[in-house]
Protein backbone atom coordinates (compact mmCIF):
# COMPACT_ATOMS: atom_id res chain seq x y z
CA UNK A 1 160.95 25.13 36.30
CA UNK A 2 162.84 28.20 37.09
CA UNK A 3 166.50 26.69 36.42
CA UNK A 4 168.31 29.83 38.83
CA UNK A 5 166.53 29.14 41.55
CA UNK A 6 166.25 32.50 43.20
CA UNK A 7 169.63 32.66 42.78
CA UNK A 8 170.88 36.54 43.07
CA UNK A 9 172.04 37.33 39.11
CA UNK A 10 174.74 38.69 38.31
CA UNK A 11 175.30 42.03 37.22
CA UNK A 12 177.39 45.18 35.77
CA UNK A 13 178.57 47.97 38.29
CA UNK A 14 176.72 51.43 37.51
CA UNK A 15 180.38 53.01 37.16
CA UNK A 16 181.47 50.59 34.51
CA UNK A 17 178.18 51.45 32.52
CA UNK A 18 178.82 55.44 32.99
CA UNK A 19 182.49 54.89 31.55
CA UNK A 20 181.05 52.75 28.37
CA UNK A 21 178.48 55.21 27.70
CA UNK A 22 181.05 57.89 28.54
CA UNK A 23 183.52 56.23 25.93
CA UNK A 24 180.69 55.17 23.01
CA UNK A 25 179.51 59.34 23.07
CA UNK A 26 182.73 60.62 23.09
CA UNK A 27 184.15 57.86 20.05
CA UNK A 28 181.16 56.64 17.79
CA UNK A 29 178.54 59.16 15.86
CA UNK A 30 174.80 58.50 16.97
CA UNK A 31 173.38 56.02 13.92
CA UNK A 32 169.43 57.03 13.38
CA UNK A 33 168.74 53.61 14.06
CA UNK A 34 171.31 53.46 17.12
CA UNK A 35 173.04 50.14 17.55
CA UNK A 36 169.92 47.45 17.43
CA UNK A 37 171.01 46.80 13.66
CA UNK A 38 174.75 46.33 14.22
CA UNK A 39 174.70 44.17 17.35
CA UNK A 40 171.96 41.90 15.30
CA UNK A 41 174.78 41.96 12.45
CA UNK A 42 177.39 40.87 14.98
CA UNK A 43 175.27 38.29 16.22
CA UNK A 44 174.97 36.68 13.15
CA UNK A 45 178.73 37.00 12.79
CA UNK A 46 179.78 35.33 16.36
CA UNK A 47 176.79 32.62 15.14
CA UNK A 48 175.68 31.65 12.05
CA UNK A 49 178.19 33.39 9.88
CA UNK A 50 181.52 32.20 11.96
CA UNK A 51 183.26 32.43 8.29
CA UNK A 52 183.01 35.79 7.41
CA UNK A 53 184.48 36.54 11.25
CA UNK A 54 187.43 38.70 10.58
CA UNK A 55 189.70 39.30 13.55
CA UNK A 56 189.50 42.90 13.33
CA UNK A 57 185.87 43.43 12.73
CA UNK A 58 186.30 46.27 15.82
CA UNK A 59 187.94 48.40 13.71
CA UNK A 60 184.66 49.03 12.61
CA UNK A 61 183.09 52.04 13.89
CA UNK A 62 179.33 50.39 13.98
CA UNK A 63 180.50 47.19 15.01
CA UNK A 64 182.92 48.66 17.80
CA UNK A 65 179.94 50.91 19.19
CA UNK A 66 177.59 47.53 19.17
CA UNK A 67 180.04 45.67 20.96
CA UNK A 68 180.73 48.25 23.42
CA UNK A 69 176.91 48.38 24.05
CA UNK A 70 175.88 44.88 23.58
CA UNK A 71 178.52 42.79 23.89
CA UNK A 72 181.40 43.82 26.66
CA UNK A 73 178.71 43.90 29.55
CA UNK A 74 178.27 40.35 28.52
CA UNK A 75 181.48 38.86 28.48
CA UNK A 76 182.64 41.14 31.02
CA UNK A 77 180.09 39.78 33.54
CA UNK A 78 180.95 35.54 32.42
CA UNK A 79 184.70 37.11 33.08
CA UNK A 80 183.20 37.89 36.96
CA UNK A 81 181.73 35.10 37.24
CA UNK A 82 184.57 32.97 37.22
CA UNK A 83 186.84 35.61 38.79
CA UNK A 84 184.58 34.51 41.87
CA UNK A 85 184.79 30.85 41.58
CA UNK A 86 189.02 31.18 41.55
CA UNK A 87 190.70 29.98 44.62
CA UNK A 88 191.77 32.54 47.01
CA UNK A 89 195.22 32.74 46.18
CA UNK A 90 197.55 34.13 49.45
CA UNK A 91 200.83 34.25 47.20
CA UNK A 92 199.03 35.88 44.54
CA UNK A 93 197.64 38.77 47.36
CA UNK A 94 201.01 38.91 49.04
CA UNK A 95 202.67 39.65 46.33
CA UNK A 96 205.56 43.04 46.54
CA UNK A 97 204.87 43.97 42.94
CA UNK A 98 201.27 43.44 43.00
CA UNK A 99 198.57 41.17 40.93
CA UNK A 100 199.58 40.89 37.23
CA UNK A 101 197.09 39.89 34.38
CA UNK A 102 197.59 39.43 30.58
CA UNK A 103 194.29 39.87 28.79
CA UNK A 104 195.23 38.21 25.27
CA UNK A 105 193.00 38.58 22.38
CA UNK A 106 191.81 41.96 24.58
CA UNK A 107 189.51 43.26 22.23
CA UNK A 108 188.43 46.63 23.66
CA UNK A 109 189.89 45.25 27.47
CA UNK A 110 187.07 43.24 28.33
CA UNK A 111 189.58 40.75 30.88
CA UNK A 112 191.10 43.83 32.34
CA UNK A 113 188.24 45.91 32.77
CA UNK A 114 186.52 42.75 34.04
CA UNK A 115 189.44 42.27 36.84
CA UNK A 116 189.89 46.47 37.23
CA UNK A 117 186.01 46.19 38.22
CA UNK A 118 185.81 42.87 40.34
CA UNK A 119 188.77 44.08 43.01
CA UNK A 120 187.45 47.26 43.07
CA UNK A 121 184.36 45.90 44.80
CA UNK A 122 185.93 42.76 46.41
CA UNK A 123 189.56 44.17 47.28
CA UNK A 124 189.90 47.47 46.59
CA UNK A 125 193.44 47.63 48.03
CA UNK A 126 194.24 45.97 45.68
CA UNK A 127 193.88 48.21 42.66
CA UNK A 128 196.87 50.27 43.31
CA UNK A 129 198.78 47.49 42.86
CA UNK A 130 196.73 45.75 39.66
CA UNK A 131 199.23 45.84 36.36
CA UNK A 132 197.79 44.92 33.22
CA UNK A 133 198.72 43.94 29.80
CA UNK A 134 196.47 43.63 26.90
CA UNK A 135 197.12 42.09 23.45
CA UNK A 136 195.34 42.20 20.48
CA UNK A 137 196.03 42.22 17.02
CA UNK A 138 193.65 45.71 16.55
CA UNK A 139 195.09 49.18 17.26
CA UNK A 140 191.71 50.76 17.77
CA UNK A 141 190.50 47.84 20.08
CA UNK A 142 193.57 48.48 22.49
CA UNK A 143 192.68 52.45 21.75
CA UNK A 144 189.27 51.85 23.27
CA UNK A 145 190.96 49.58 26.07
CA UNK A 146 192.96 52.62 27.03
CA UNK A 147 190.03 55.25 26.89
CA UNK A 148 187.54 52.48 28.84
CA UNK A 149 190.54 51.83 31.42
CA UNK A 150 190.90 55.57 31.96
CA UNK A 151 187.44 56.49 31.97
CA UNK A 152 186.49 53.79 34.45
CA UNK A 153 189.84 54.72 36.92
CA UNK A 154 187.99 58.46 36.03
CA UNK A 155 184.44 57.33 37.55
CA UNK A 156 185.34 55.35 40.49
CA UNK A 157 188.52 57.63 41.72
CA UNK A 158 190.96 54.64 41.25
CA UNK A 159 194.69 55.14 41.14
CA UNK A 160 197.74 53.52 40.55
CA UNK A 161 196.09 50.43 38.26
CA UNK A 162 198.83 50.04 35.09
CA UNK A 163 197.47 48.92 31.69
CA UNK A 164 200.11 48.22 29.17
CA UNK A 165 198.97 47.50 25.76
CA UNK A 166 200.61 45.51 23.05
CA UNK A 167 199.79 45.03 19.24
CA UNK A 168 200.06 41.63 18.36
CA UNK A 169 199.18 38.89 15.76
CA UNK A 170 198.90 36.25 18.62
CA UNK A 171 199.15 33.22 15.37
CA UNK A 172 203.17 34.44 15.02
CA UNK A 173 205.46 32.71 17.18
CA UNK A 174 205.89 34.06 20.63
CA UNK A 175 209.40 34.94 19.76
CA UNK A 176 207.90 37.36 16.94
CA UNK A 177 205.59 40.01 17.10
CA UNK A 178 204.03 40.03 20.81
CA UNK A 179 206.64 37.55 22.87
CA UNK A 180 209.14 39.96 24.19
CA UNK A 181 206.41 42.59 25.38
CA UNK A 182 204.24 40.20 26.83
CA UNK A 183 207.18 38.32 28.74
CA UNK A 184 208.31 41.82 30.10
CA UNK A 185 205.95 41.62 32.97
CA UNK A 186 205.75 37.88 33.41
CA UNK A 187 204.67 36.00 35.49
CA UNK A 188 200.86 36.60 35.35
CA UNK A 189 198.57 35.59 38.42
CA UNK A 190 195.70 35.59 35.79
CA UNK A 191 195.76 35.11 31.95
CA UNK A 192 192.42 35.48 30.17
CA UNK A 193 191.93 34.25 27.05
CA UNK A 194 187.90 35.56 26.58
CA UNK A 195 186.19 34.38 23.18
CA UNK A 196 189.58 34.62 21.20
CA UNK A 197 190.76 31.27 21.00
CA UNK A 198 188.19 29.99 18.35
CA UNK A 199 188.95 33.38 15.94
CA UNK A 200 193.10 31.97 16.14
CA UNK A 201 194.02 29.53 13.28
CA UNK A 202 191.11 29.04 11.82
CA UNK A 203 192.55 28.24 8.47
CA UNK A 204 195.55 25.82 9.76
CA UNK A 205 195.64 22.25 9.15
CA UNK A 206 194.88 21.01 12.56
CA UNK A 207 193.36 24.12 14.33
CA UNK A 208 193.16 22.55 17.68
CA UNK A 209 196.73 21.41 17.99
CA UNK A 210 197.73 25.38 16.69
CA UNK A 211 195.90 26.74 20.14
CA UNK A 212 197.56 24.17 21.80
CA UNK A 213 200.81 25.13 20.94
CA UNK A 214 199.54 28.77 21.56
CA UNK A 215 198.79 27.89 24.98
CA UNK A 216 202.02 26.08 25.66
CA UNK A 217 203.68 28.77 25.01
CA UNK A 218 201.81 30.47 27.50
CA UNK A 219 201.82 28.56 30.82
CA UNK A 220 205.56 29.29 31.56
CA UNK A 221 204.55 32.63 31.41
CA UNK A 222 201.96 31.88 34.62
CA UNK A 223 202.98 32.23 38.26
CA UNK A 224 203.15 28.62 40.00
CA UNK A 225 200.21 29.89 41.87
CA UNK A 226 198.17 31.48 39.21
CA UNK A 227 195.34 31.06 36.74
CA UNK A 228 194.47 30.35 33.42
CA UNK A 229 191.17 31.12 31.97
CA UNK A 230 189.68 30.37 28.67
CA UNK A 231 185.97 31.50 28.04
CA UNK A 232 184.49 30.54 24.61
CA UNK A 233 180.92 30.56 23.04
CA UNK A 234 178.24 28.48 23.73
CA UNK A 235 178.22 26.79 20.57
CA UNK A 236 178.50 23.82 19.98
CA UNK A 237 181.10 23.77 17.53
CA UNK A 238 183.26 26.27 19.83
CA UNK A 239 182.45 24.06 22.64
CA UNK A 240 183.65 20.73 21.22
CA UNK A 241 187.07 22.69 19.97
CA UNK A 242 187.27 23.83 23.63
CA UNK A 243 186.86 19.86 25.10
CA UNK A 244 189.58 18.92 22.43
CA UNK A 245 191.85 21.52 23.85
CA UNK A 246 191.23 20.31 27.11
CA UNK A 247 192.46 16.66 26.25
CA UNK A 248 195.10 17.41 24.36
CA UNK A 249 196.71 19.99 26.51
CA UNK A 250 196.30 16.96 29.51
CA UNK A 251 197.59 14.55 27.51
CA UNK A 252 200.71 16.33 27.20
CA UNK A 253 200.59 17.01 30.97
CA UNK A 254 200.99 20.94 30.05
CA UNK A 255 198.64 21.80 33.48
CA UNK A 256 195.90 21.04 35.47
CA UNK A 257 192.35 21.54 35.74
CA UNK A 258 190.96 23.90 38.44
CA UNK A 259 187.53 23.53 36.88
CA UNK A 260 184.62 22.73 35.62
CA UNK A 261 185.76 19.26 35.07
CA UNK A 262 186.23 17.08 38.11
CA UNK A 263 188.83 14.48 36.36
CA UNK A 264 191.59 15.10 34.09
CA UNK A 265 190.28 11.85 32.21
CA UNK A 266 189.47 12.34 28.40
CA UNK A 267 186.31 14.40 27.46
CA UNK A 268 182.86 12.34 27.58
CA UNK A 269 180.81 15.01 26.02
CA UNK A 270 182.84 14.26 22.87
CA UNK A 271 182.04 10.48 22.51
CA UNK A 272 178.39 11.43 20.52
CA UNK A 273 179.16 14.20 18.36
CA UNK A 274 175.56 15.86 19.79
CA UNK A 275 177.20 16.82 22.99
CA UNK A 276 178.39 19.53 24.54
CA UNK A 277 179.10 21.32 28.13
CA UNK A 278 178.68 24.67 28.57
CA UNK A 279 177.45 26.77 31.57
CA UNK A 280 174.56 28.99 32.01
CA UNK A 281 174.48 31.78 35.16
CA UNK A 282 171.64 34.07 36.33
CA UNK A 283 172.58 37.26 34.67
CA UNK A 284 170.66 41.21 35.16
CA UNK A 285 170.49 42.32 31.83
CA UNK A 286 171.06 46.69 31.90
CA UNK A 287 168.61 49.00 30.93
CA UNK A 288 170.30 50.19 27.52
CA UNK A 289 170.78 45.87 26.38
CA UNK A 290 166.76 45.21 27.31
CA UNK A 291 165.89 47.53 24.92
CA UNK A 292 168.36 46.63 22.21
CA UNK A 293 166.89 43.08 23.14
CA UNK A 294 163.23 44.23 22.67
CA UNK A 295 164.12 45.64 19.06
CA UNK A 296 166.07 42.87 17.84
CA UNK A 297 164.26 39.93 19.11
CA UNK A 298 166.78 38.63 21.34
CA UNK A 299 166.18 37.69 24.97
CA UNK A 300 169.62 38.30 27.53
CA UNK A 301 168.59 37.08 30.69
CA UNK A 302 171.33 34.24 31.11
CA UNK A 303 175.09 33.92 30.54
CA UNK A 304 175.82 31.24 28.73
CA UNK A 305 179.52 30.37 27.98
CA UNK A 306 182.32 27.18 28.15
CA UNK A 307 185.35 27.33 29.96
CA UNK A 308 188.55 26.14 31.58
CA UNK A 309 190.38 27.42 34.71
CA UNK A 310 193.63 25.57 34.16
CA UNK A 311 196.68 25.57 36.80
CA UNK A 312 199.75 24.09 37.15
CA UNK A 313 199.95 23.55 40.93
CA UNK A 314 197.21 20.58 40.72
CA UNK A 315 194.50 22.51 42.68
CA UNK A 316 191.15 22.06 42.05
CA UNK A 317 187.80 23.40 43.21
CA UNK A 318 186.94 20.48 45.15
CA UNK A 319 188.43 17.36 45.96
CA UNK A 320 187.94 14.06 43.70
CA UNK A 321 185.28 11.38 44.65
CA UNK A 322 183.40 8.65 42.99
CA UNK A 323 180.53 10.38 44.57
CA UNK A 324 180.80 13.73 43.48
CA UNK A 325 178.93 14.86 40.74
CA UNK A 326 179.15 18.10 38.34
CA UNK A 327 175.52 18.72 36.22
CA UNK A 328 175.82 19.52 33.23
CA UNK A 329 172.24 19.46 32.50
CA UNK A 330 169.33 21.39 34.01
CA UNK A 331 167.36 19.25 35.94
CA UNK A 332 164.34 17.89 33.92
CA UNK A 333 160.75 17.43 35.13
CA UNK A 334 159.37 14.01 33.65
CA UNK A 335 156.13 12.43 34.86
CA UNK A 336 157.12 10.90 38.49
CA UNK A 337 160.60 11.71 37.79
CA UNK A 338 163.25 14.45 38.00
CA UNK A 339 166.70 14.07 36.12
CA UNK A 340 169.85 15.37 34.79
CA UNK A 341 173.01 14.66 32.95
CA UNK A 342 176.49 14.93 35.56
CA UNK A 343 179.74 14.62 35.09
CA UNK A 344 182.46 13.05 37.11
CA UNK A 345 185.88 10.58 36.72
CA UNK A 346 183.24 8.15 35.76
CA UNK A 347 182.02 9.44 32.95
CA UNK A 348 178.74 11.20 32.22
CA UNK A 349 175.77 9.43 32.72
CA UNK A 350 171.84 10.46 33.76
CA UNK A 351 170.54 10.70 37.50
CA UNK A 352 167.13 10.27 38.04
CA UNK A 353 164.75 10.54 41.44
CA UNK A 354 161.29 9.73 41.19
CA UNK A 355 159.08 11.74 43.17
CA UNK A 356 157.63 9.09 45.39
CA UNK A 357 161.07 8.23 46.77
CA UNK A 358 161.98 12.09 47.94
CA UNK A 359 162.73 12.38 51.39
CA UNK A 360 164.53 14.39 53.57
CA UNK A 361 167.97 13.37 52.75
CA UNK A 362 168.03 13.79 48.94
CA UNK A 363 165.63 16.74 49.03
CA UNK A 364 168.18 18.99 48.04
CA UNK A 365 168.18 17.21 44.73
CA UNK A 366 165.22 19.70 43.87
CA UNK A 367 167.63 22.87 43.94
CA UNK A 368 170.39 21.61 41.33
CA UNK A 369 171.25 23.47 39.16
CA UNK A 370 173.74 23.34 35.62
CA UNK A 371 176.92 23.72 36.97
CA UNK A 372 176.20 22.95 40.50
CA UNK A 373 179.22 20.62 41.95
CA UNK A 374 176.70 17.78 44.23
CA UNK A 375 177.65 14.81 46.87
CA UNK A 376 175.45 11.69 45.62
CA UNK A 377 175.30 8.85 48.57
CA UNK A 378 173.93 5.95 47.91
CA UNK A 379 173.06 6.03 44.30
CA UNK A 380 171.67 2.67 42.57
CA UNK A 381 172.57 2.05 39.00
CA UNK A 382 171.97 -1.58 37.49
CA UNK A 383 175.00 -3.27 35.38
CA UNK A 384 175.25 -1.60 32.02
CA UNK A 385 172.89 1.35 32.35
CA UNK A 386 173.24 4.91 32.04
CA UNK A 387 170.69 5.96 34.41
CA UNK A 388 171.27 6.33 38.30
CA UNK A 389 168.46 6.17 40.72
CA UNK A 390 168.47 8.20 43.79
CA UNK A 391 167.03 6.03 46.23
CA UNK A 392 165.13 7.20 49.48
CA UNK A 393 167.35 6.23 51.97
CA UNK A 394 170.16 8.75 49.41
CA UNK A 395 172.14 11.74 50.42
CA UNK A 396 172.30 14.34 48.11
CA UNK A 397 174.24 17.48 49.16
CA UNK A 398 174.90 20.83 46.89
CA UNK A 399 178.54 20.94 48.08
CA UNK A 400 179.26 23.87 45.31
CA UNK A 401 176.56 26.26 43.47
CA UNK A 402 176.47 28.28 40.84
């Protein structure tokens, strides 16, 4: 079963490609072997090696140029992806000083060259008025923000977009190293957080409640009308830290949840310690990460990442109903029988249709998707069981894809 569905994938802009390759000649020496070995060493690093994961591993020439090549079209594009499922913000646009984003844990500026990239092809207006600030505790990563955000404003004839950058240990207190230049161009419309988090306070006592007091200590810094968003790995382990977050931070009523989750209720996926949500898109690999792909053994065709768009305003991507369903499953094909895992205030639990009850009103059943937000009508489920039945005489509608 093709699980995209002929869905268009997403992609990276030709001009944000030129600047990287622009940026990686001009910066790194050409390696014999080019960067196939490094990006598999990274791999292992951001995988099966999480321990030997040191903050500032870009301050390593190889591992900066495999990132650069590998790794920032990648997060860039997840970064997009949720850039288009935000709400449209009108305060946010109307704004005299313009949008304002804080990409923390920047890295080389993949949250502000994701945002730089997005208006310029959405709301290009917009750009003139775009002021970023990017933290990170690495003084070459912000170096190779700056030279990306110039070569990129270079290529595409943009003007008037402001990147600030700012060294910072982001485990100090706010009121230390990075909290007065940070809070200099509060409030943000948009903070990105994008595959930091789980490198922060890895070696406190309670690691979760450290990145919640991190995050505290961000949301005054957000505009009533504006955005949080945390991308992490799709691992489990990152993915379960991520769910914790997410309950803790509601339990002390610090915000909202814009999405994915459709109830503010605590995490399901973390009663069996097997599960896990996380999100996979359509994605167009480049040229250059095919190849590195074809050497290495890896196959990029998918972005795969967990996340949380967190407000304060009590928004959320659609409204609240018993029967409204998020997957977070792909659909599975069984003998007679087509099912997936969803998520709503009532927990997670399977939906099933067998084939010989399809009809026209819960045909659309078919083209779910992981992540796909669905209207069930109808559904039968006997006392005690996990599994729903889609019945013939059920409505299924795809109120939200992916």
């Amino acid at each position: 079963m093709d699980c995209f569905k002929g869905k268009p994938p997403a992609g990276v802009s030709p001009q944000l490609l030129k600047a990287l390759e622009l940026v990686c000649r001009t910066n790194f020496r050409s390696r014999p072997a080019g960067p196939a070995p490094a990006v598999a060493g990274l791999s292992r690093l951001f995988t099966k090696e999480r321990t030997a994961l040191h903050r500032t591993y870009l301050d390593d020439p190889d591992h900066a140029a495999a990132y650069l090549s590998y790794f920032l079209p990648v997060n860039l594009s997840k970064i997009q992806v949720l850039l288009d499922e935000m709400p449209e913000d009108t305060q946010a646009d109307q704004k005299a000083d313009g949008l304002h984003l804080l990409d923390l844990g920047s890295g080389p500026g993949t949250g502000a060259l994701a945002l730089l990239d997005w208006l310029r092809q959405r709301r290009p207006e917009q750009t003139r008025r775009l002021t970023v600030v990017a933290a990170d505790s690495s003084a070459e990563a912000l170096k190779l923000a700056k030279s990306l955000w110039d070569g990129y404003c270079g290529e595409t004839g943009t003007t008037g977009a402001r990147l600030n950058l700012c060294e910072a240990n982001l485990e100090r207190a706010p009121g230390g190293s990075w909290g007065d230049p940070v809070k200099a161009d509060a409030p943000y419309d948009l903070i990105v957080l994008a595959n930091c988090l789980n490198e922060l306070f890895t070696q406190a006592a309670d690691p979760v409640a450290s990145r919640a007091g991190l995050i505290a200590e961000l949301l005054p810094l957000l505009a009533p009308h504006g955005t949080m968003m945390i991308v992490e790995p799709a691992l489990r382990e990152t993915s379960r830290d991520l769910h914790r977050l997410r309950d803790r931070l509601l339990q002390e009523q610090r915000c909202t949840i814009y999405s994915p989750c459709l109830h503010e209720r605590n995490c399901p996926a973390l009663v069996h310690p097997d599960d896990w949500c996380h999100e996979e898109r359509a994605w167009e690999a480049p040229p250059g990460i095919k190849a590195i792909d074809q050497e290495v053994g890896f196959i990029k065709d998918a972005l795969k990442f967990s996340y949380l768009l967190l407000r304060k305003d009590g928004k959320t991507i659609v409204p609240r109903r018993p029967q409204t369903f998020r997957l977070v499953s792909e659909l599975r094909e069984l003998k007679g029988d087509t099912r997936a895992w969803v998520c709503n205030e009532l927990g997670r639990s399977e939906v099933g249709r067998l084939d010989r009850t399809r009809s026209e009103t819960n045909a659309a059943w078919d083209e779910c998707q992981r992540g796909a937000i669905v209207w069930i009508e109808g559904l039968q489920r006997k006392e005690g069981a996990m599994l729903g039945r889609i019945p013939a005489e059920g409505t299924v509608e795809i109120v939200r894809p992916v």
